[in-house]
N, C-alpha and C. Protein backbone atom coordinates (compact mmCIF):
# COMPACT_ATOMS: atom_id res chain seq x y z
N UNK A 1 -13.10 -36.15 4.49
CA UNK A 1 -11.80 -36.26 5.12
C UNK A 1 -11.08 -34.92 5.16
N UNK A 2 -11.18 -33.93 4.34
CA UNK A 2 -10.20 -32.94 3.81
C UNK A 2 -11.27 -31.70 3.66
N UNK A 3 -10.92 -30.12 4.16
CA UNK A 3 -11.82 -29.21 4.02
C UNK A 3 -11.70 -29.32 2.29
N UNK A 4 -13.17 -28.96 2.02
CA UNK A 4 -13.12 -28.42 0.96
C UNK A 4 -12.93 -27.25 -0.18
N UNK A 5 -11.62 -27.18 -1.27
CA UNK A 5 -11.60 -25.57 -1.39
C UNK A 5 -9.72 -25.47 -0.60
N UNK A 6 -9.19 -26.28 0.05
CA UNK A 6 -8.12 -26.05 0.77
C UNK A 6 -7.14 -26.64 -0.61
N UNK A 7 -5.63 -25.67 0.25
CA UNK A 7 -4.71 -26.63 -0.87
C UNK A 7 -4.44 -27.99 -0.43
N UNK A 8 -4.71 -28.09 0.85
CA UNK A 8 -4.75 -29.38 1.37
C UNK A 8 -5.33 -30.39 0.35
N UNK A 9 -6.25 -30.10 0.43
CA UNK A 9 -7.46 -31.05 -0.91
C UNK A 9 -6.73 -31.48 -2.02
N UNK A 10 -6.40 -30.29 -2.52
CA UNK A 10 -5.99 -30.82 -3.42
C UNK A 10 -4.73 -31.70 -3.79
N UNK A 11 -3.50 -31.18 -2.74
CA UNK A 11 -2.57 -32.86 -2.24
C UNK A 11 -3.22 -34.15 -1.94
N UNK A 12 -3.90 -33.64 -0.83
CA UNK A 12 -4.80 -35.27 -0.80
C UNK A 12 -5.30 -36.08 -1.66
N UNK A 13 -6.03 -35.24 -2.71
CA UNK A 13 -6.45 -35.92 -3.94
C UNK A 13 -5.64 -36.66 -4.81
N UNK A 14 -4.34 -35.66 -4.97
CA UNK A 14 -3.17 -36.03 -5.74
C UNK A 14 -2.76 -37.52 -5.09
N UNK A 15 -2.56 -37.21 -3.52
CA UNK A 15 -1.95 -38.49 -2.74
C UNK A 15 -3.17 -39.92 -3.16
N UNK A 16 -4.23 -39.12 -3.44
CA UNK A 16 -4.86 -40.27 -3.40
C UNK A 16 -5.30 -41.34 -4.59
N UNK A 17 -4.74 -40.62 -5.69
CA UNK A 17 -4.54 -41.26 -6.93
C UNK A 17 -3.34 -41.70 -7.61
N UNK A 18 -2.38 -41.17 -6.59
CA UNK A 18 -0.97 -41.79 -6.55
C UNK A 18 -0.75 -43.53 -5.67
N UNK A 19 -1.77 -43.40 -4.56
CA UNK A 19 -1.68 -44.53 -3.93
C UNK A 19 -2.34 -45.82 -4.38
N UNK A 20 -3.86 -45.72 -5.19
CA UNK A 20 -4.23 -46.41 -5.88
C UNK A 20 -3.77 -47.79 -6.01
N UNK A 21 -2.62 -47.67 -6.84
CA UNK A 21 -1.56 -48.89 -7.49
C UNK A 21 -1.06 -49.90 -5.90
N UNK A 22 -0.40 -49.42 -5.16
CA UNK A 22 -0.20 -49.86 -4.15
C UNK A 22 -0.49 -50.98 -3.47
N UNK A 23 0.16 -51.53 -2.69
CA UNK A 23 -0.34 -52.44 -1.95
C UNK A 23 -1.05 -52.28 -1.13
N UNK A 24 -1.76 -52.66 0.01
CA UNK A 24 -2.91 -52.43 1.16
C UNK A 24 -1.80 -52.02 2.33
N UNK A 25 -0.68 -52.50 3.01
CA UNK A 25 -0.13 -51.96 3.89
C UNK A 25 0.24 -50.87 3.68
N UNK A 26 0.89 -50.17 2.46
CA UNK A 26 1.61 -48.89 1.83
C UNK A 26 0.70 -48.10 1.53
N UNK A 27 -0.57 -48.78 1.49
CA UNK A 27 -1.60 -47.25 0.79
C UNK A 27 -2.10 -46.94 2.64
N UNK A 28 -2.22 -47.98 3.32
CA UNK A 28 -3.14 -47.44 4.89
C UNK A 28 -2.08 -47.19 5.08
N UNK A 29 -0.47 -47.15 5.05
CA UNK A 29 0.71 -46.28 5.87
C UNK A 29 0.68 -44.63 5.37
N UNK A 30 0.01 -44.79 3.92
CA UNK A 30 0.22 -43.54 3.62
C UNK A 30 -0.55 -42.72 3.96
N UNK A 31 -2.17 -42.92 3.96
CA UNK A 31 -3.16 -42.47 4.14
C UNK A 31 -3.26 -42.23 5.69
N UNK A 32 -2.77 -43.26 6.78
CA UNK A 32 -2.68 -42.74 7.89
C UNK A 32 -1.93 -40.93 8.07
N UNK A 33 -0.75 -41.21 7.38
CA UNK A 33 0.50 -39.86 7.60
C UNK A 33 -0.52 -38.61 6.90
N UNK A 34 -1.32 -39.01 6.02
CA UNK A 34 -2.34 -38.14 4.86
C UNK A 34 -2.95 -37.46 5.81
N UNK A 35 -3.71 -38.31 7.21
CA UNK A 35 -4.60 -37.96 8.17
C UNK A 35 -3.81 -37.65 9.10
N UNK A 36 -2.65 -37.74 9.30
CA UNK A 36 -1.69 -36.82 10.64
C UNK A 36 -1.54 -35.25 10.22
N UNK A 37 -1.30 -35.41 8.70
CA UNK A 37 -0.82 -34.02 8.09
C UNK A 37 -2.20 -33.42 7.80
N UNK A 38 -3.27 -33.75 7.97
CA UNK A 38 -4.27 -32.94 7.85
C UNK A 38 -4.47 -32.37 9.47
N UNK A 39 -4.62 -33.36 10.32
CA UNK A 39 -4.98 -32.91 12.27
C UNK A 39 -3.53 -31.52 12.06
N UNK A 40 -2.35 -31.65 11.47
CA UNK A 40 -1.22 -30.78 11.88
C UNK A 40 -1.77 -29.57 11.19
N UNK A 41 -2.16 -29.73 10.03
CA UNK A 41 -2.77 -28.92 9.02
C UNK A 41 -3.92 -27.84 9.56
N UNK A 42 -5.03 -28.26 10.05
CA UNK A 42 -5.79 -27.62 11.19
C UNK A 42 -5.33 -27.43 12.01
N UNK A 43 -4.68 -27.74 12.94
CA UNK A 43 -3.98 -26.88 14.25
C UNK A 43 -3.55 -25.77 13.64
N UNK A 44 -2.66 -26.38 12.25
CA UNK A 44 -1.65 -24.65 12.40
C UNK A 44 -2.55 -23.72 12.26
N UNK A 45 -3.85 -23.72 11.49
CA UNK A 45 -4.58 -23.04 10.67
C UNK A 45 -5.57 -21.96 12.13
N UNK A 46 -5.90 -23.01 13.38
CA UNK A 46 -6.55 -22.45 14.44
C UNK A 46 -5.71 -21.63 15.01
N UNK A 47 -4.23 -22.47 15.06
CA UNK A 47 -3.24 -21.34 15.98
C UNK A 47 -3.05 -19.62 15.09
N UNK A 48 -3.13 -20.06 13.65
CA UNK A 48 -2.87 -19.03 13.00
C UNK A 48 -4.07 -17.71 12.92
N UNK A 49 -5.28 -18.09 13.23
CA UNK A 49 -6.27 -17.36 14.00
C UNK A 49 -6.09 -16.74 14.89
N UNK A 50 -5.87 -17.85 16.00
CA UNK A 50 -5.50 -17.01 17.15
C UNK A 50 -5.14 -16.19 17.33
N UNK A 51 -3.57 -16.07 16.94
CA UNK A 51 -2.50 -15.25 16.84
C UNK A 51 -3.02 -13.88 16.42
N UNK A 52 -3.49 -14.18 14.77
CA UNK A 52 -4.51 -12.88 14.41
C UNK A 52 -5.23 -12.13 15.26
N UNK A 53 -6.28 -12.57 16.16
CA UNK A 53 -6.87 -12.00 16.93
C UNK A 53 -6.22 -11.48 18.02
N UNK A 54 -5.54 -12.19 18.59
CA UNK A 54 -4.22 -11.20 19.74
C UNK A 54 -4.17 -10.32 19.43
N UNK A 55 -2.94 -10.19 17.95
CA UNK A 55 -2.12 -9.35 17.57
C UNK A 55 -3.39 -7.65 16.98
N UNK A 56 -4.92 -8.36 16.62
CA UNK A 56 -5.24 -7.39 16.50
C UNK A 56 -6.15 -6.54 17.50
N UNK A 57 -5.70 -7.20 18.64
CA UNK A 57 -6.08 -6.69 20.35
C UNK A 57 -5.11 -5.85 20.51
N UNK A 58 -4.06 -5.99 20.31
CA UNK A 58 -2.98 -5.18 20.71
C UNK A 58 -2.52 -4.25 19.86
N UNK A 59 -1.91 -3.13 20.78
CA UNK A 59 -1.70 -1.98 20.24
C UNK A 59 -0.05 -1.40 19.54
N UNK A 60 0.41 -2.49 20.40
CA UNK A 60 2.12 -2.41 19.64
C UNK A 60 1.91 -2.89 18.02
N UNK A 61 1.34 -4.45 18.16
CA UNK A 61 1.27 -5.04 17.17
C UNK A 61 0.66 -4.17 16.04
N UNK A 62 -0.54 -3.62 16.50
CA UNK A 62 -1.38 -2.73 15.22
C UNK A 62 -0.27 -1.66 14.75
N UNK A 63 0.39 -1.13 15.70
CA UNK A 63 1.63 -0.06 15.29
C UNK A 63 2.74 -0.60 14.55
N UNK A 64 2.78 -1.61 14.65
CA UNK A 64 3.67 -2.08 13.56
C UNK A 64 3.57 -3.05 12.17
N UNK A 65 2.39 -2.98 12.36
CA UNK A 65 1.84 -3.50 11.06
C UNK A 65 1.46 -2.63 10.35
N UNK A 66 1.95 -0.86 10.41
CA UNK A 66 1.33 0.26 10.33
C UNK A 66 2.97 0.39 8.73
N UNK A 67 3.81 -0.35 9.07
CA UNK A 67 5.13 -0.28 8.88
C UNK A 67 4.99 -1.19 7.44
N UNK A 68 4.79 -1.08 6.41
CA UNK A 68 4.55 -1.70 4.98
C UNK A 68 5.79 -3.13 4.84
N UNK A 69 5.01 -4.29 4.84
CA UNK A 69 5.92 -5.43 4.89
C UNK A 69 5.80 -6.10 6.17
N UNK A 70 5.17 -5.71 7.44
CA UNK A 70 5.01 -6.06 8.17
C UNK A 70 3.57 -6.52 8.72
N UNK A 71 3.69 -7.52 8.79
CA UNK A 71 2.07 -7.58 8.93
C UNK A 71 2.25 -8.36 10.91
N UNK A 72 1.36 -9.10 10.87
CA UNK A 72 0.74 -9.89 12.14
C UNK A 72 1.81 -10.90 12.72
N UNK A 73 2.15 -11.87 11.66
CA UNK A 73 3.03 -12.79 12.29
C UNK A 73 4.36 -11.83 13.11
N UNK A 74 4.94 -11.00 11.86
CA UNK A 74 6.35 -10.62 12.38
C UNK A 74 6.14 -9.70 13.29
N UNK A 75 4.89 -8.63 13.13
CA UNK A 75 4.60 -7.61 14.36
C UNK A 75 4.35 -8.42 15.61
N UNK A 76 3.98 -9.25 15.97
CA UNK A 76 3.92 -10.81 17.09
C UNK A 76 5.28 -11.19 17.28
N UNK A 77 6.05 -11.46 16.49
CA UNK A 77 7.02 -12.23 16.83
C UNK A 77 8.29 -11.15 17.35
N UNK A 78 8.32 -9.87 16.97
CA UNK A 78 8.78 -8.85 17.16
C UNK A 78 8.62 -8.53 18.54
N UNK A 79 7.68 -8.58 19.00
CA UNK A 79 7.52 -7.97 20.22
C UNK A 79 7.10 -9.30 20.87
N UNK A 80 7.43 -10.60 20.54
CA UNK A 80 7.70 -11.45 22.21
C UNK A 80 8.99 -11.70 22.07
N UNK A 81 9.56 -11.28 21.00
CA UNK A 81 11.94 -11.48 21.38
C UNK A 81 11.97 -9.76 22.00
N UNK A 82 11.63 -8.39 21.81
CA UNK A 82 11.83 -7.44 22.58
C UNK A 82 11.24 -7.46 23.93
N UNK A 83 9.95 -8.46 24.26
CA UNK A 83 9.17 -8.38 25.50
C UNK A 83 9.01 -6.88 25.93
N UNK A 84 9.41 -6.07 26.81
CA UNK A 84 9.28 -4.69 27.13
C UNK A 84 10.59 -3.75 26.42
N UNK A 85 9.80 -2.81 25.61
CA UNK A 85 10.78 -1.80 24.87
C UNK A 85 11.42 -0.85 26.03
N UNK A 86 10.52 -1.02 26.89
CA UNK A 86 11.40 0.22 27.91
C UNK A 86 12.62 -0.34 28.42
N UNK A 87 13.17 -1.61 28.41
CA UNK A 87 14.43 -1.82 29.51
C UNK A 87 15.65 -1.59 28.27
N UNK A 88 15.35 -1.19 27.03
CA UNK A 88 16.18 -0.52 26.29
C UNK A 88 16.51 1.00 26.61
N UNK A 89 17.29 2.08 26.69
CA UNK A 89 17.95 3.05 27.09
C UNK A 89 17.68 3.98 25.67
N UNK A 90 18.35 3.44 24.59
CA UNK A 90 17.87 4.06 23.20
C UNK A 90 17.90 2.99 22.31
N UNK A 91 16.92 3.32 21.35
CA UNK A 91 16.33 2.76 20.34
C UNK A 91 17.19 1.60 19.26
N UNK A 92 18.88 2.73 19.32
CA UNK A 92 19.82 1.91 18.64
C UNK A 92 20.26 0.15 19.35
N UNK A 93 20.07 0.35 20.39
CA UNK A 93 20.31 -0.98 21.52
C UNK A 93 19.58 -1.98 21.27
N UNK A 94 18.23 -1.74 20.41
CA UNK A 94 17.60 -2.83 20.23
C UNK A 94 18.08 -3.58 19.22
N UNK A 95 18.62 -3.17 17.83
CA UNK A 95 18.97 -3.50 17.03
C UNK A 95 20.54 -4.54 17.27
N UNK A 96 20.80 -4.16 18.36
CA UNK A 96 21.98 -4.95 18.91
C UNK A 96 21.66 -5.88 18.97
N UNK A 97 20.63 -6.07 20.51
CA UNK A 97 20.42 -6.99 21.09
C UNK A 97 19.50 -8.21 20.04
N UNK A 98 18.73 -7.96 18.88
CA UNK A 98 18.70 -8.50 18.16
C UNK A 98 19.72 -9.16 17.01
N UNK A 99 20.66 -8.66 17.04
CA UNK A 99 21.89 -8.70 16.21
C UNK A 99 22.25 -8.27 15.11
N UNK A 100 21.40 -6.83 14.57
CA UNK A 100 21.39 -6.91 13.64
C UNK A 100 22.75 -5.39 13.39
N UNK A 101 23.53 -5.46 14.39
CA UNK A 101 24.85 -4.16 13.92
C UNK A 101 25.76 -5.35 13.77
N UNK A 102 26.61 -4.68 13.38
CA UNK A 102 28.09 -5.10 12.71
C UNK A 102 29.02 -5.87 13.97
N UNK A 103 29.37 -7.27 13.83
CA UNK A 103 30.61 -7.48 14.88
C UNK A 103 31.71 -6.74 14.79
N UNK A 104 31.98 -6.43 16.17
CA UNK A 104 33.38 -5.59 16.03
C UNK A 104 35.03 -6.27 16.20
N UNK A 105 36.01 -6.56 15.91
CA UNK A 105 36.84 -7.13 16.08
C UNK A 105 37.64 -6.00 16.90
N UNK A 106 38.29 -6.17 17.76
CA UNK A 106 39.35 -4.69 18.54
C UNK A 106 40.60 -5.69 18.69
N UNK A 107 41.51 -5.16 18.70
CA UNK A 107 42.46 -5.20 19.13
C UNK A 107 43.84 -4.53 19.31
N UNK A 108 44.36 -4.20 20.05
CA UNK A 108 45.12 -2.65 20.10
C UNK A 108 44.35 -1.88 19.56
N UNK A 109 45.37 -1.19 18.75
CA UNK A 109 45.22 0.12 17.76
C UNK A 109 43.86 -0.48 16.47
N UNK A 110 43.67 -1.92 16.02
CA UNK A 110 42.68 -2.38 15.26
C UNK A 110 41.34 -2.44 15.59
N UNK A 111 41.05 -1.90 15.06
CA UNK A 111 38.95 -1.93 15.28
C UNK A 111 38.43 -1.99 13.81
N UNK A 112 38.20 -3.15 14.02
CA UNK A 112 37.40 -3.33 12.50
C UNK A 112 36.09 -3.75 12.68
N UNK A 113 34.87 -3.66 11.52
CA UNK A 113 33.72 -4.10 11.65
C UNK A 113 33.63 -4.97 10.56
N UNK A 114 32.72 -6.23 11.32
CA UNK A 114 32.52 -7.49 10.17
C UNK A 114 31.28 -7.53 9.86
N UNK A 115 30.87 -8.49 9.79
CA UNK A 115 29.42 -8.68 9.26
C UNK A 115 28.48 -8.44 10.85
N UNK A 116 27.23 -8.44 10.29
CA UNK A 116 25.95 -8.73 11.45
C UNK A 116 26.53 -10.09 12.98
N UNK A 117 25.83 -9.47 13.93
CA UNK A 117 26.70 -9.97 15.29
C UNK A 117 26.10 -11.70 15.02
N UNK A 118 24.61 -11.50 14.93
CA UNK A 118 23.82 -12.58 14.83
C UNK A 118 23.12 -13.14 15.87
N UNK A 119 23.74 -12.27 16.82
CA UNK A 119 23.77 -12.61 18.24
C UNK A 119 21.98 -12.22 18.71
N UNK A 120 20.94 -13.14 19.50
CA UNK A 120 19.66 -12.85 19.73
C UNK A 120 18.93 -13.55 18.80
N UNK A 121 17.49 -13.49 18.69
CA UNK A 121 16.36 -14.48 18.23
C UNK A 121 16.91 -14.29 16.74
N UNK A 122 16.88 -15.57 16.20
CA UNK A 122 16.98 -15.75 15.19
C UNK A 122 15.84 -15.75 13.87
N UNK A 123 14.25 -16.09 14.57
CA UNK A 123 13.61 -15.65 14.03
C UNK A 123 13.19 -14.58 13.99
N UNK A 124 13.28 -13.55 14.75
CA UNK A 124 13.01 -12.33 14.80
C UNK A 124 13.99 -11.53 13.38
N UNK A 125 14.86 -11.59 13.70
CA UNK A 125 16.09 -11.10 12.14
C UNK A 125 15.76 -11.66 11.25
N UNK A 126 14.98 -12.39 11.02
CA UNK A 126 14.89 -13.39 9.78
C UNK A 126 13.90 -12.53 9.18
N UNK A 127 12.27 -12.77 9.97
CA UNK A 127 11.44 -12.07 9.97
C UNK A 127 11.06 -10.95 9.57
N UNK A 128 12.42 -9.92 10.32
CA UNK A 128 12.43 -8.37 9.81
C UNK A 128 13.33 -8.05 8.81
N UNK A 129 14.17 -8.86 8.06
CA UNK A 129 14.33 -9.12 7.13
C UNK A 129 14.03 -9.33 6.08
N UNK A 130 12.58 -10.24 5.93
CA UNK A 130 12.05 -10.63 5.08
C UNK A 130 10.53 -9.39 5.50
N UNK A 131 10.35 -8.99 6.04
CA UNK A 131 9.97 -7.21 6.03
C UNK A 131 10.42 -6.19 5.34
N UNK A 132 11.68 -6.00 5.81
CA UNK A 132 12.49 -5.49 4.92
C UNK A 132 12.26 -5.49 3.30
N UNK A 133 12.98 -6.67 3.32
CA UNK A 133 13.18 -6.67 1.57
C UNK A 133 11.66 -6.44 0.97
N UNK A 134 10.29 -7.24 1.37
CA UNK A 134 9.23 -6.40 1.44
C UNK A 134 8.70 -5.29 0.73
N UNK A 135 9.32 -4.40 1.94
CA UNK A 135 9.26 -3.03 1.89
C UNK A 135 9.76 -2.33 0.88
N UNK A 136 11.18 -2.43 0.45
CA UNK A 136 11.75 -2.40 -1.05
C UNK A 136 11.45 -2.79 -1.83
N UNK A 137 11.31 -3.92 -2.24
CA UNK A 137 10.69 -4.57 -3.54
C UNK A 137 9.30 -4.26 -3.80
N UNK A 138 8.33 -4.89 -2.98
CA UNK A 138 7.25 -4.91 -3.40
C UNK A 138 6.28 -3.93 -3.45
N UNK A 139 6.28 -2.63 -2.24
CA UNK A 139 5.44 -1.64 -1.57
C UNK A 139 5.85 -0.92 -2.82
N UNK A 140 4.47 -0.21 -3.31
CA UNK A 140 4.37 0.49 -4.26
C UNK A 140 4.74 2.23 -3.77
N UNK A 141 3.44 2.44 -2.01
CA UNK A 141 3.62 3.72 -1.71
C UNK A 141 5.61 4.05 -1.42
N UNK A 142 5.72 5.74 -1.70
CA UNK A 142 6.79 6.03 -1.20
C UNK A 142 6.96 6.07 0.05
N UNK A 143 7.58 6.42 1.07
CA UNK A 143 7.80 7.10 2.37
C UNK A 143 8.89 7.44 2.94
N UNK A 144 9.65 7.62 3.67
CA UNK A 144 10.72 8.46 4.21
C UNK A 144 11.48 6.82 4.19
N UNK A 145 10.69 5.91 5.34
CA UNK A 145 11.78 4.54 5.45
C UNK A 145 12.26 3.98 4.21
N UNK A 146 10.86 4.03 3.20
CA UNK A 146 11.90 3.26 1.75
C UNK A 146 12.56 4.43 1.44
N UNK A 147 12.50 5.22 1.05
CA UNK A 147 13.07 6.26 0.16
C UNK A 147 14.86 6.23 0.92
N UNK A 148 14.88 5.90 2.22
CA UNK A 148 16.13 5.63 2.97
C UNK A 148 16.92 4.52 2.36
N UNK A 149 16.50 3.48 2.55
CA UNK A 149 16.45 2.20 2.23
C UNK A 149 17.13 2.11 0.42
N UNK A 150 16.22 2.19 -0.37
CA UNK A 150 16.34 2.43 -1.89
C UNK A 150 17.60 3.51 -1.53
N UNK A 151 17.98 4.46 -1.37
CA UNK A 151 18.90 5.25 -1.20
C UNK A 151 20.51 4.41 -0.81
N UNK A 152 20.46 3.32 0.44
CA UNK A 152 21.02 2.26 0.86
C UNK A 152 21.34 1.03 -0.25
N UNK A 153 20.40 1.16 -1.12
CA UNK A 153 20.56 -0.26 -1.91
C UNK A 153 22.10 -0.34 -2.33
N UNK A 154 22.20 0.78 -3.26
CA UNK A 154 23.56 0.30 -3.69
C UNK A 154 24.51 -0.58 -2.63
N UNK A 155 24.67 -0.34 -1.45
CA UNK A 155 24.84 -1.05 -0.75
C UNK A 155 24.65 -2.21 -0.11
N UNK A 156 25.18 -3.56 -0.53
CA UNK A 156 24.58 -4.67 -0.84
C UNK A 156 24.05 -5.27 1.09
N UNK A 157 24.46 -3.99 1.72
CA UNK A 157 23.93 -4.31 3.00
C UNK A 157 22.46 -3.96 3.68
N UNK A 158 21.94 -2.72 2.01
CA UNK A 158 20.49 -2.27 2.83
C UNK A 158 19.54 -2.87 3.43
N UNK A 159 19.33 -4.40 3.11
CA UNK A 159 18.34 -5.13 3.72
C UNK A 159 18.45 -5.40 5.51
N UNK A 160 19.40 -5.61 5.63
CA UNK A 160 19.95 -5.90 6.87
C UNK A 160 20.00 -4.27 7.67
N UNK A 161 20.34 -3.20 7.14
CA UNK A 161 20.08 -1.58 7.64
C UNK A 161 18.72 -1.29 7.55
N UNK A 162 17.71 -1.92 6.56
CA UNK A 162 16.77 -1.44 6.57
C UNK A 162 15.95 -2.40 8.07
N UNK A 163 16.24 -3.51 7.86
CA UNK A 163 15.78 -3.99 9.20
C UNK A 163 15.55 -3.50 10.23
N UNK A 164 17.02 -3.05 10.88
CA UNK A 164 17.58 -2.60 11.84
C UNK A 164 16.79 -1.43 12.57
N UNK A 165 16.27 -0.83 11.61
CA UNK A 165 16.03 0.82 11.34
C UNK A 165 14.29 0.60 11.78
N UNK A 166 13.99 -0.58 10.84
CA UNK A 166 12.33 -0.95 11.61
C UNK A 166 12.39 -1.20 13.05
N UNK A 167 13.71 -1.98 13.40
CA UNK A 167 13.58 -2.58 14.35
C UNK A 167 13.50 -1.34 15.92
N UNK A 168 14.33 -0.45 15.66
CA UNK A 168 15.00 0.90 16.31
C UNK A 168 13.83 1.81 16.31
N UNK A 169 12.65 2.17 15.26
CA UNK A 169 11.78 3.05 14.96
C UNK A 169 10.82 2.60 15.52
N UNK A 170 10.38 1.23 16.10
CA UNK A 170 9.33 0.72 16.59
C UNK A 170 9.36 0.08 18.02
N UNK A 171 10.40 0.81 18.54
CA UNK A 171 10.77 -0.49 20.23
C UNK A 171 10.19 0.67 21.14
């Protein structure tokens, strides 16, 4: 029923000595959903291939997986919310249009800046975000982007600048 060796398996197994006790309608209701979440389970696992192989056809994608914290999914998902880097003007614009600068409030003589706009793919910011922090925490090598970044920390905003900065360095 279940590859073998998967963590799948080993839920299933669990599910399947949990159901035991059960009645006959409640154990085939469960065991049916057991066998939906396995067919969902393989799809994701083929799509997640796929994707791999695209992303390592392509040459943006390989360039930004070049970027520590970034691997395949987010170098993919990065570049189908930018689609073409050229209809950007400069580099800082991308980081907009993703949302990741400051809202501005104006009014008269007042111009203040608030938090991140938010404005644009939401998984994409999420994504390079969780790149980000990544890149700080976990990456052992030095380089110019962390050494920026770590420099930023005190600033409880570097994750969100360090984003930005992937996002701007790679469009």
């Amino acid at each position: 029923m279940v590859d073998k060796g998967s963590k799948f398996e080993t839920f299933a197994l669990r599910i399947q000595e949990a159901i035991n006790n059960l009645d006959e309608i409640s154990r085939s209701s469960i065991e049916a959903l057991v066998c939906s979440l396995e067919a969902i389970e393989k799809s994701l696992r083929k799509l997640d291939k796929m994707l791999s192989e695209q992303g390592e056809k392509d040459d943006d994608s390989k360039l930004l997986t070049t970027v520590p914290g970034v691997g395949i999914i987010v170098a993919m998902t990065y570049k189908a919310a930018i689609d073409n880097p050229h209809r950007f003007e400069k580099s800082d614009t991308v980081g907009a249009y993703i949302g990741l600068t400051p809202r501005q409030y104006s009014s008269g003589e007042v111009d203040r800046h608030g938090s991140i706009s938010k404005m644009g793919p939401a998984e994409c910011r999420s994504m390079l975000y969780e790149a980000a922090q990544t890149m700080l925490t976990v990456t052992k090598r030095t380089f110019k982007l962390k050494n920026w970044g770590c420099e930023e920390k005190r600033n409880e905003k570097s994750n969100c600048s360090s984003s930005k900065k992937i996002s701007c360095n790679y469009a």
